[in-house]
Protein backbone atom coordinates (compact mmCIF):
# COMPACT_ATOMS: atom_id res chain seq x y z
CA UNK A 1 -12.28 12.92 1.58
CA UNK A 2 -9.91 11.80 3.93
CA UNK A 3 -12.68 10.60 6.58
CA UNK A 4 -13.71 8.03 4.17
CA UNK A 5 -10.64 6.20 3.25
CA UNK A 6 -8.94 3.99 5.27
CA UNK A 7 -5.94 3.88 3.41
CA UNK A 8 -3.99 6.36 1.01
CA UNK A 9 -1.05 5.79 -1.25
CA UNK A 10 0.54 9.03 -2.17
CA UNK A 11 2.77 9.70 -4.87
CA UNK A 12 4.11 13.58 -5.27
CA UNK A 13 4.75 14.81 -9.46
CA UNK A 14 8.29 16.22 -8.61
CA UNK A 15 9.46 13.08 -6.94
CA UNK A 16 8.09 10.80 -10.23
CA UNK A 17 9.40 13.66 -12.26
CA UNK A 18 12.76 13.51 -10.69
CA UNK A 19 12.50 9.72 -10.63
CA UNK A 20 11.78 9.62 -14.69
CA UNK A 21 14.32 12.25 -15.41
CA UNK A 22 17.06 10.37 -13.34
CA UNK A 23 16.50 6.59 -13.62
CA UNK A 24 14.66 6.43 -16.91
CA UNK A 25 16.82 9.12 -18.80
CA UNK A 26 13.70 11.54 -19.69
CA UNK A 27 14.92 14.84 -20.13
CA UNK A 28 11.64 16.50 -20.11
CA UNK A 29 9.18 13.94 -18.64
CA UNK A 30 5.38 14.60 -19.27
CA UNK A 31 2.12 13.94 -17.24
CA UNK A 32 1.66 10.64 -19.52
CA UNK A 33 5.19 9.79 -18.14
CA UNK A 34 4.12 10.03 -15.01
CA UNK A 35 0.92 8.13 -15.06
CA UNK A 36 2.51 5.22 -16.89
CA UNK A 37 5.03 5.17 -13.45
CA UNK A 38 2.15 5.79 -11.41
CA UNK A 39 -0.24 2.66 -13.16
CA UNK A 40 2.92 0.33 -13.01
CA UNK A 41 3.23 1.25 -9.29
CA UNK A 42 -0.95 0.53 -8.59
CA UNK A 43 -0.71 -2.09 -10.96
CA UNK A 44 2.03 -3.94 -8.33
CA UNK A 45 0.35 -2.98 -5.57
CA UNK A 46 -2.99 -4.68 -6.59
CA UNK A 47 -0.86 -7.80 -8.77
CA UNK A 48 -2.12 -9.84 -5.94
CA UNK A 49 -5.66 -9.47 -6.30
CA UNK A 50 -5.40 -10.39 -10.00
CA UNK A 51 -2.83 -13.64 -9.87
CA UNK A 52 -2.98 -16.54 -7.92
CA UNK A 53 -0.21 -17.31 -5.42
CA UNK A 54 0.59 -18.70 -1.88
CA UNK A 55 2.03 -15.85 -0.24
CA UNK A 56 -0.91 -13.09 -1.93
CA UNK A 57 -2.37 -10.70 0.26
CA UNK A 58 -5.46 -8.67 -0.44
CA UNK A 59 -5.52 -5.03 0.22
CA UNK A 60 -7.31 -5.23 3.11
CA UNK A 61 -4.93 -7.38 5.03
CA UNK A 62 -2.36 -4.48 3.63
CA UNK A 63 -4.54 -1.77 5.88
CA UNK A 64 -4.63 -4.08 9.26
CA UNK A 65 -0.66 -4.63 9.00
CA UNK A 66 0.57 -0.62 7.56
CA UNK A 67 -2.16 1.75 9.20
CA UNK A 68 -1.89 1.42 13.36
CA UNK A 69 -3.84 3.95 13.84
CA UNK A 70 -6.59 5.22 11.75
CA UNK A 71 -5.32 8.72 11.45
CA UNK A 72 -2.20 7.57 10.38
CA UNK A 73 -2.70 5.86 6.82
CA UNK A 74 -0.49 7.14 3.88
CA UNK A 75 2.01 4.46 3.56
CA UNK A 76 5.25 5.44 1.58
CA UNK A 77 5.19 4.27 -1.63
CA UNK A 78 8.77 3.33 -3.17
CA UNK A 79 9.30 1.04 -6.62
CA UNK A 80 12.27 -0.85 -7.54
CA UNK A 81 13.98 -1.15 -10.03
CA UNK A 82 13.25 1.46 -12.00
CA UNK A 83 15.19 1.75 -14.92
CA UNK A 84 14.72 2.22 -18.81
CA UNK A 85 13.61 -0.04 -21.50
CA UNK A 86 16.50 -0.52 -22.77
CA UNK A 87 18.29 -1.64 -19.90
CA UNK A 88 15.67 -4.16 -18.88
CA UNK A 89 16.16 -6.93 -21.26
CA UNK A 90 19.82 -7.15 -19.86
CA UNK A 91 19.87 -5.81 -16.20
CA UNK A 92 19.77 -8.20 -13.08
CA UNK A 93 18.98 -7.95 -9.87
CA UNK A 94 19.27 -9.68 -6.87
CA UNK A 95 16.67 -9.22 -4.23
CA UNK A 96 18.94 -8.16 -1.73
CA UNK A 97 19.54 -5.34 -4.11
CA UNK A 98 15.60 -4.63 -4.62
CA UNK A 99 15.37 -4.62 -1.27
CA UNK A 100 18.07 -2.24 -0.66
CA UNK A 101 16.66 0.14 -3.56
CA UNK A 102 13.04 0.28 -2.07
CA UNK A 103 14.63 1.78 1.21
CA UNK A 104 16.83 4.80 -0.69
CA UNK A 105 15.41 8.08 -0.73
CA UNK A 106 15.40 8.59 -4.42
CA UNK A 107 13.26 5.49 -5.23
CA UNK A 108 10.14 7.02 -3.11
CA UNK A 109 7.08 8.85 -4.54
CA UNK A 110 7.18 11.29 -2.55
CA UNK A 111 9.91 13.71 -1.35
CA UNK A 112 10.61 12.92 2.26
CA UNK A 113 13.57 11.83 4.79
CA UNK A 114 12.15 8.93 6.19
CA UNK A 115 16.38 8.62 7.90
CA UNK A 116 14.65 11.41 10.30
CA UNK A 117 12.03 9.56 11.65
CA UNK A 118 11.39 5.63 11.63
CA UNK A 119 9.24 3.08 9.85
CA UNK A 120 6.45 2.06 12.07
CA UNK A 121 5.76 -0.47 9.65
CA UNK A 122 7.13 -2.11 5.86
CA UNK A 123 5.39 -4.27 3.12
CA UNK A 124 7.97 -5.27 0.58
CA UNK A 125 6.14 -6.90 -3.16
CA UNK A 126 8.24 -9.30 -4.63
CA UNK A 127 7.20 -10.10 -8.41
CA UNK A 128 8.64 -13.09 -9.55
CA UNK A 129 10.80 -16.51 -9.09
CA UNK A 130 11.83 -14.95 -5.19
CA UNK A 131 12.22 -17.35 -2.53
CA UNK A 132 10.72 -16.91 1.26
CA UNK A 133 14.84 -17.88 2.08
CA UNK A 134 16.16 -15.27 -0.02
CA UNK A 135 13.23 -12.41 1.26
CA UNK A 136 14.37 -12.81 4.82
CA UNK A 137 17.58 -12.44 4.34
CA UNK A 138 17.22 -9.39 1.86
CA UNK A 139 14.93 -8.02 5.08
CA UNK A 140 17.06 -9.04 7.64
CA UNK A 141 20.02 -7.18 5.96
CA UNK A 142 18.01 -3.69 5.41
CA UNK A 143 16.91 -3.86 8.99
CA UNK A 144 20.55 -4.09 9.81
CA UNK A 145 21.47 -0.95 7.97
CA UNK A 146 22.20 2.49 9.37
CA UNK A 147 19.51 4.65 8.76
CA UNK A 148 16.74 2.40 8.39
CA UNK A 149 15.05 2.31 12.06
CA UNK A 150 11.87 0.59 12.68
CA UNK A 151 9.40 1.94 15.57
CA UNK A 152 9.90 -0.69 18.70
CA UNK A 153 6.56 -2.09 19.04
């Protein structure tokens, strides 16, 4: 139940369905579609607990920097890139361009307009060669877009 967790990652079927049928070309997707998306998104999330790394964070450090309050803990959950097999041996991406994808409204799990309200808070998961230089400015850049409004702490 709800009074026992302390924090909740939701993910909504019709915005992974939407999100297979769109970005990885499924016409039809099916509930073992799904999953797979939703174990590759857990599987990120929890990447640092498994491999070692300088800038890892366990998932308890995640609830002390994303839930403010304890009543408030369902972070939105958005994945980037998604695209199909067949595209990944050959697509590139810059992390500005990650960045930018985690913050559009068709990458999240679940259907909502976060451009009517404002973040109160934002973890971005880099996997791979990414540089603290390069992460900023990717940040720095999304926080500079219309649309994207953080709460003023």
């Amino acid at each position: 139940t709800l009074e026992h967790s302390d924090c909740a990652f939701m993910v909504d079927n019709e915005a992974i369905y939407d999100i297979c049928r769109r970005n990885i070309n499924i016409e039809t997707p099916t509930y073992s579609n799904l999953n797979r998306m939703i174990a590759q998104i857990l599987s990120s999330i929890t990447a640092s607990l498994r491999f070692p790394g300088s800038m890892n964070v366990d998932l308890k450090e995640f609830q002390t920097n994303l839930v403010p309050f304890p009543r408030i803990h369902f972070p939105l959950v958005t994945f980037a890139p998604i695209i199909s097999a067949d595209k990944a041996q050959h697509e590139q991406f810059t992390v500005a361009e990650l960045t930018k994808s985690c913050f559009e409204v068709s990458n999240q799990m679940v259907k909502c307009d976060p451009t009517k309200g404002k973040y109160m808070a934002c973890v971005l998961l880099y996997r791979g060669d990414v540089t603290t230089k390069e992460a900023n400015a990717a940040i720095a850049a999304a926080k500079s877009r219309r649309g994207i409004q953080f709460v003023d702490w």
